[in-house]
N, C-alpha and C. Protein backbone atom coordinates (compact mmCIF):
# COMPACT_ATOMS: atom_id res chain seq x y z
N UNK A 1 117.23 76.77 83.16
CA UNK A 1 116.14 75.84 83.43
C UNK A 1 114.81 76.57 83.19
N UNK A 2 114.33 76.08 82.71
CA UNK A 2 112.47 76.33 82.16
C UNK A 2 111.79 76.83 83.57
N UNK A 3 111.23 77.43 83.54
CA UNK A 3 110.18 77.78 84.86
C UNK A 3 109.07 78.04 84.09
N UNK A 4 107.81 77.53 84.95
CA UNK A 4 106.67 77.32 84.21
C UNK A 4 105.59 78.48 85.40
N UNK A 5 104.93 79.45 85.25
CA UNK A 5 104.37 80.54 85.51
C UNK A 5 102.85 80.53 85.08
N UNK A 6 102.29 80.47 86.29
CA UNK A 6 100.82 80.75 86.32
C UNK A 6 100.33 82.09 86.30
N UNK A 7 99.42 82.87 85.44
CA UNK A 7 98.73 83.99 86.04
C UNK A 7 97.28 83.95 85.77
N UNK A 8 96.75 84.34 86.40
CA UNK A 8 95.27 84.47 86.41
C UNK A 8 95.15 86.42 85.51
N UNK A 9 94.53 85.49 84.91
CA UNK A 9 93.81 87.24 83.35
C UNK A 9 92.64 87.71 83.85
N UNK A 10 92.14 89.25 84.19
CA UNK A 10 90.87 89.31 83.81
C UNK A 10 90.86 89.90 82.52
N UNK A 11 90.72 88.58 81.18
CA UNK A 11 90.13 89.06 79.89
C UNK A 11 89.00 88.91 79.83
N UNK A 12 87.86 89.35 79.02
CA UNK A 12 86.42 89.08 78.69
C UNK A 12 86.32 88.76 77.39
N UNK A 13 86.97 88.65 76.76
CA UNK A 13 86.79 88.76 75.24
C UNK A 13 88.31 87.82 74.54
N UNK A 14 87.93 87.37 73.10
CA UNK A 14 88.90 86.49 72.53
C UNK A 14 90.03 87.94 72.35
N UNK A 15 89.26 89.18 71.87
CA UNK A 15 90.21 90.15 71.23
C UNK A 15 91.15 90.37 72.40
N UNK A 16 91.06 90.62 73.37
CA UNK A 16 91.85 90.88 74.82
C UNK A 16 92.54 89.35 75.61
N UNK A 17 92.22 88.55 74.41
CA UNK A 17 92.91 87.38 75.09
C UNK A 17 94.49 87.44 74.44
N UNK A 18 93.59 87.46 72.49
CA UNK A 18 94.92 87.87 71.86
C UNK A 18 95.87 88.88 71.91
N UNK A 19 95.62 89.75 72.21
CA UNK A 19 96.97 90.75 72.63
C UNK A 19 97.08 90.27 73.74
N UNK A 20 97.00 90.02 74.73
CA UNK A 20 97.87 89.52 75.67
C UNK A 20 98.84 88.55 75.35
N UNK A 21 98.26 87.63 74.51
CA UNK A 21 99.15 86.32 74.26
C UNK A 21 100.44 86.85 73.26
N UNK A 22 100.21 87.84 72.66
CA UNK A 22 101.20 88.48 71.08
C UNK A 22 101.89 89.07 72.08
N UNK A 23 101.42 90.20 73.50
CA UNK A 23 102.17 90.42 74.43
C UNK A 23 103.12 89.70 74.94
N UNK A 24 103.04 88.86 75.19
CA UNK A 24 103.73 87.67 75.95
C UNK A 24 104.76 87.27 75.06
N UNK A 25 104.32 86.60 73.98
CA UNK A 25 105.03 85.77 72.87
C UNK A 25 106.11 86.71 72.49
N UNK A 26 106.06 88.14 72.40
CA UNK A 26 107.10 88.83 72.66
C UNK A 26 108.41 88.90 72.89
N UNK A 27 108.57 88.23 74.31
CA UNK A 27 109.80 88.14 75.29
C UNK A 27 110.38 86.94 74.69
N UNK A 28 111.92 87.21 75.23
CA UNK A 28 112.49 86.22 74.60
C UNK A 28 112.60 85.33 75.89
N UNK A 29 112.47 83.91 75.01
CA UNK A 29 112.67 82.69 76.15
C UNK A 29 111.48 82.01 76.61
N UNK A 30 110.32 82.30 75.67
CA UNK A 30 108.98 81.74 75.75
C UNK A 30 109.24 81.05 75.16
N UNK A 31 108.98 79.39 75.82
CA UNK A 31 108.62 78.32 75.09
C UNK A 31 107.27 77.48 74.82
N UNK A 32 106.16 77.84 75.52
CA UNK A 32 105.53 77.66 75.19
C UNK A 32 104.09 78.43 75.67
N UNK A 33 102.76 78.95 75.35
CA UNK A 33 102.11 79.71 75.87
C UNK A 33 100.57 79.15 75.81
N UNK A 34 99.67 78.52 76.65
CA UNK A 34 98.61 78.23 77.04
C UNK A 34 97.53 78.87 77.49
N UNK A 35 96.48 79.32 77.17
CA UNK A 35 95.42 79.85 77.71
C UNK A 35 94.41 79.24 78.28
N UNK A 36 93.55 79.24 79.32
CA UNK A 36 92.38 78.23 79.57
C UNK A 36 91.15 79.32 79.86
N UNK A 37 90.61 79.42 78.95
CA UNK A 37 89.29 80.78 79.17
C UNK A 37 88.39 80.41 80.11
N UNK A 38 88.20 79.73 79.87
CA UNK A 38 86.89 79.22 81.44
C UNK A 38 87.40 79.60 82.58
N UNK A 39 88.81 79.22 83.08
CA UNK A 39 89.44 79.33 84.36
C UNK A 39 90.11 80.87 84.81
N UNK A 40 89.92 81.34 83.42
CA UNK A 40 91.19 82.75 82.88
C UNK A 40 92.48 82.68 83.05
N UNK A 41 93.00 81.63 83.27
CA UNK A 41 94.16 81.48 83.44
C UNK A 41 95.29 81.11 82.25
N UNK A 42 96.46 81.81 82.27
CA UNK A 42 97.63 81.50 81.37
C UNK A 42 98.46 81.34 81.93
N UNK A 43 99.19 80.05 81.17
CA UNK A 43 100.38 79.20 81.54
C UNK A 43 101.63 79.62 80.98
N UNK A 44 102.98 79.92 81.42
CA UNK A 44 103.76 80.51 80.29
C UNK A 44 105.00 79.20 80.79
N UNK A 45 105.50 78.51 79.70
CA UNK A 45 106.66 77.86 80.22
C UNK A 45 107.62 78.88 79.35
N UNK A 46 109.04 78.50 80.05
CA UNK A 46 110.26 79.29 79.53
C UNK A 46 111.43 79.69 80.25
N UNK A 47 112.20 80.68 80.28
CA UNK A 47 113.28 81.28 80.55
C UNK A 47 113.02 82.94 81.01
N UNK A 48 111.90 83.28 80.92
CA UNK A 48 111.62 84.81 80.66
C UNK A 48 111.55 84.97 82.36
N UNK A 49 111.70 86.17 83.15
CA UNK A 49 111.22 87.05 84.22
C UNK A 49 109.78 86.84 84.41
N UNK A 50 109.57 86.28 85.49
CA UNK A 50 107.95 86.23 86.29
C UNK A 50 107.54 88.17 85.95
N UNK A 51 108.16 88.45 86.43
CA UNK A 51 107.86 90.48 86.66
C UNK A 51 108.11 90.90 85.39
N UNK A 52 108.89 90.27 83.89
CA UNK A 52 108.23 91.33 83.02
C UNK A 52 107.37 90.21 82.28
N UNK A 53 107.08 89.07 82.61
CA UNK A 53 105.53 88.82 81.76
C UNK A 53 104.16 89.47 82.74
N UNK A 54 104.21 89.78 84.03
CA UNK A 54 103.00 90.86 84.73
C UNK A 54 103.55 92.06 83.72
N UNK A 55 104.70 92.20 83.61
CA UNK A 55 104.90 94.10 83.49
C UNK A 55 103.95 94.33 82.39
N UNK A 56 104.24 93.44 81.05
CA UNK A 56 103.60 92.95 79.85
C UNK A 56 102.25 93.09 79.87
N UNK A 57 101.41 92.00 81.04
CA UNK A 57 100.39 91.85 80.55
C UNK A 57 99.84 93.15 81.40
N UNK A 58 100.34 94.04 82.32
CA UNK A 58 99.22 94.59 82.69
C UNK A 58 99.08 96.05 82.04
N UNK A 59 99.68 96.10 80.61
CA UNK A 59 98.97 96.94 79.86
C UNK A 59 97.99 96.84 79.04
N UNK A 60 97.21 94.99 79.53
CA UNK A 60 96.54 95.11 78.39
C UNK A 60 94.87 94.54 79.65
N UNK A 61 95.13 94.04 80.61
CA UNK A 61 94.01 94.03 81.91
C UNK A 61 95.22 93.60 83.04
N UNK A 62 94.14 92.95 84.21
CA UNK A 62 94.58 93.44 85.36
C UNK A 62 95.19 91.56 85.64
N UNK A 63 96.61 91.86 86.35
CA UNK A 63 97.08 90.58 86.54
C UNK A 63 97.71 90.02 87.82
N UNK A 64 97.08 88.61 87.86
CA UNK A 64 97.46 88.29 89.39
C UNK A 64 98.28 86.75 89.09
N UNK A 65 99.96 86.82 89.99
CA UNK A 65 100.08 85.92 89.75
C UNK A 65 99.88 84.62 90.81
N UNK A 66 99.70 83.84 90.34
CA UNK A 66 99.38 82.36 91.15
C UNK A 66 100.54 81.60 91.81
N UNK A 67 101.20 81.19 90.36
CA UNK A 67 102.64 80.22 90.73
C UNK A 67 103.75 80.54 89.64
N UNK A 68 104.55 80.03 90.36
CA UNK A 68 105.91 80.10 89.70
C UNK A 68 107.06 79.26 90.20
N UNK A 69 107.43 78.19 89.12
CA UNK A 69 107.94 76.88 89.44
C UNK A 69 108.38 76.29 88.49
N UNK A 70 109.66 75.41 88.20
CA UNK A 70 110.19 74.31 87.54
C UNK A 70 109.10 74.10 86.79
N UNK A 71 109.26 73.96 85.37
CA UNK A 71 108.23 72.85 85.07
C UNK A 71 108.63 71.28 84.93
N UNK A 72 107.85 70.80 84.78
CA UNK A 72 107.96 68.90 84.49
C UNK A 72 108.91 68.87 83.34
N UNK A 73 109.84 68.27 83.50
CA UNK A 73 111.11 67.38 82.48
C UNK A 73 110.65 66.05 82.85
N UNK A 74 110.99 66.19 81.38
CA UNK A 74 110.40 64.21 81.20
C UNK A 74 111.77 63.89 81.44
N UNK A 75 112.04 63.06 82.11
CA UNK A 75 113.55 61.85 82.20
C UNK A 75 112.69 60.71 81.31
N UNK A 76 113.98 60.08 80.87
CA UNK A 76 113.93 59.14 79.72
C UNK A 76 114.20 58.07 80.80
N UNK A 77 113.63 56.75 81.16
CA UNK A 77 114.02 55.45 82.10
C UNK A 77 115.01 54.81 81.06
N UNK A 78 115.80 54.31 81.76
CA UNK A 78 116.44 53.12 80.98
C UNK A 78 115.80 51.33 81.02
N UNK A 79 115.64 50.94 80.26
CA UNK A 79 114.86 49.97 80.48
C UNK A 79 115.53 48.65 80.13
């Protein structure tokens, strides 16, 4: 099952956004990877370990995580 993982980045810069994200994209079982720069926050949905996407990112700044949870499955209604 997918678990969808919040962490809060301190990046300052696009260049330190992108290695983090090439960091990430890395692991196997990433399905999908979101950034929101204003908020600093990245979204990771997937299959991967909460502890090695921190292990990951904190060679590249400093990382705090938020949440870690199921993400949303769409069910199909029958109609």
């Amino acid at each position: 099952m997918a678990m969808k993982v919040v962490l809060k980045l301190h990046v300052h810069d696009e260049k330190e956004k992108k290695k983090a994200m090439k960091s990430v994209s890395s692991l196997s079982g990433i399905l999908s990877l979101a950034m929101n720069m204003k908020e600093k926050k990245l979204t990771v949905v997937g299959d991967a370990d909460p502890m090695k996407i921190v292990g990951k990112l904190k060679k590249y700044c400093h990382v705090e995580l938020l949440t870690v949870g199921p993400s949303k499955s769409r069910k199909k209604r029958k109609g």
